[in-house]
Protein backbone atom coordinates (compact mmCIF):
# COMPACT_ATOMS: atom_id res chain seq x y z
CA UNK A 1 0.35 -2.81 27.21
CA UNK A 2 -0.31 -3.01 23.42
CA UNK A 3 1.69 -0.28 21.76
CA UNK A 4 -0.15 0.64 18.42
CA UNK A 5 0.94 2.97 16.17
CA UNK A 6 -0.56 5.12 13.18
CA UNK A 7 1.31 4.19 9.82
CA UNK A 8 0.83 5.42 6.44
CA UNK A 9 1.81 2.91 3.25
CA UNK A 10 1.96 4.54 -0.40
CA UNK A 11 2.14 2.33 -3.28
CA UNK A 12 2.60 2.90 -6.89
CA UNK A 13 0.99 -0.06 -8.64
CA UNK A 14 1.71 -0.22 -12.43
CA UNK A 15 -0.83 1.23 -15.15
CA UNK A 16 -2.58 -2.08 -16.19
CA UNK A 17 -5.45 -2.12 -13.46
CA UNK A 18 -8.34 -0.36 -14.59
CA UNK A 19 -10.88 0.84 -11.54
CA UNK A 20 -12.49 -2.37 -10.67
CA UNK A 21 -9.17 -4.37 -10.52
CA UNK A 22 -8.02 -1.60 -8.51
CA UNK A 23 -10.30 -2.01 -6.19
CA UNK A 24 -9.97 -5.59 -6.20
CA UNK A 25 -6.35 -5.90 -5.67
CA UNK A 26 -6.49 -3.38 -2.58
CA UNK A 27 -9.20 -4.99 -1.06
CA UNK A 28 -7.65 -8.23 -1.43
CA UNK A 29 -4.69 -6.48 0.54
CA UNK A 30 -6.33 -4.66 3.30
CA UNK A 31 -8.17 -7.99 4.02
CA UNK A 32 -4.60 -9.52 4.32
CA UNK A 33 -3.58 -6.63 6.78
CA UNK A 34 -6.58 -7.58 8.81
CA UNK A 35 -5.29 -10.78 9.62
CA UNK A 36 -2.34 -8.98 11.66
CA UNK A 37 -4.91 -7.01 14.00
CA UNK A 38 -5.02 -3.81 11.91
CA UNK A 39 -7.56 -1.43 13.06
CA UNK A 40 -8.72 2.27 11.61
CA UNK A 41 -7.78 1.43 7.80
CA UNK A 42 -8.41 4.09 5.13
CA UNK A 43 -7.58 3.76 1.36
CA UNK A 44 -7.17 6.53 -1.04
CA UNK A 45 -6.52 6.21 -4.41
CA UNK A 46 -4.43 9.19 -5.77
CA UNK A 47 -4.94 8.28 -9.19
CA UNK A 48 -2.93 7.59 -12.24
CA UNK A 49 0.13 9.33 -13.20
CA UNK A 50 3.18 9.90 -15.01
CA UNK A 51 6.21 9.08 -13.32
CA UNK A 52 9.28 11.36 -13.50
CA UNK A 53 11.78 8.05 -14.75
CA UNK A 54 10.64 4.68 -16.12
CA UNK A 55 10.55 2.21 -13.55
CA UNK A 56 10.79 -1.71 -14.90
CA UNK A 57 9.84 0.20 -18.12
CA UNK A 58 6.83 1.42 -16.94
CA UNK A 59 5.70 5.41 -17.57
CA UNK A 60 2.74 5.66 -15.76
CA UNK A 61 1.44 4.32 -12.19
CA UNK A 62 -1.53 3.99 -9.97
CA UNK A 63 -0.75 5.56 -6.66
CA UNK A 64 -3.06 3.65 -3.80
CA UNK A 65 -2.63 5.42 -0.10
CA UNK A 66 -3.20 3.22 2.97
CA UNK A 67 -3.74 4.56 6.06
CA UNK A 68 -4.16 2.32 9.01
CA UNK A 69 -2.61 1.23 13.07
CA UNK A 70 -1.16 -1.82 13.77
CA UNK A 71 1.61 -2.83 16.68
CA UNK A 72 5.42 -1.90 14.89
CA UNK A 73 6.17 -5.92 14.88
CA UNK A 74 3.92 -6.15 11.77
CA UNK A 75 5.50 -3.60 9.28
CA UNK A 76 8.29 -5.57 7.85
CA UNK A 77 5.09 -8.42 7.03
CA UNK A 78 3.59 -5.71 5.17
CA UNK A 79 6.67 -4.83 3.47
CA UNK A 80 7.37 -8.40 2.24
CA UNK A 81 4.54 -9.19 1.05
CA UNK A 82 4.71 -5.80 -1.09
CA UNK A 83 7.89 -6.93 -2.22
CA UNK A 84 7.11 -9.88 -3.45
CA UNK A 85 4.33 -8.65 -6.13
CA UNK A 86 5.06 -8.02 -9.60
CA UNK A 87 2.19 -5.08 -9.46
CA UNK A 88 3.97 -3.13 -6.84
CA UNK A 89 6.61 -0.82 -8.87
CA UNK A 90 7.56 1.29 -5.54
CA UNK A 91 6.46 1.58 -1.83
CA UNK A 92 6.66 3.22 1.21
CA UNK A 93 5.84 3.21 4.69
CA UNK A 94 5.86 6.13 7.04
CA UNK A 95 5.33 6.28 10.91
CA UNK A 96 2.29 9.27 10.90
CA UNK A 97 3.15 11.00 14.39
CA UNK A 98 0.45 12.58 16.64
């Protein structure tokens, strides 16, 4: 039995993409969750906004909103690879429940 689980992942990219590079770079990423057998994937972009603290010196952020399932095994891929670009300033994942 597969066990698949509902996650939510939100990321606060920094200021420099403008809407089409947005775009681009999330695409780019949900197609690279898609290669881990992730199903029901929704993206909302919350916008641009000023943070409370600088982070790496930056002000302002994008903040992206994935919603998607996948089997637990794959999360910490998802993290890594989040962690490893300079774009991401901050991330989280939460388990949705229901």
């Amino acid at each position: 039995m597969l066990l698949i689980r509902k996650y939510e992942i939100m990321i606060l990219l920094t200021e420099e993409f403008n809407d089409s590079e947005l775009k681009t770079w999330v695409f780019n990423y949900a197609k690279s969750l898609r290669k881990f057998n992730v199903s029901d994937i929704s993206v909302i972009s919350r916008g641009k906004h000023n943070l409370a603290y600088s982070i790496k010196n930056k002000t302002k952020g994008n903040y992206i909103q994935l919603n998607f399932s996948s089997m637990p095994k794959y999360i910490s891929n998802f993290s890594n690879t989040l962690k490893l670009d300079s774009n991401v300033l901050r991330f989280v994942v939460l388990n949705k429940l229901g």
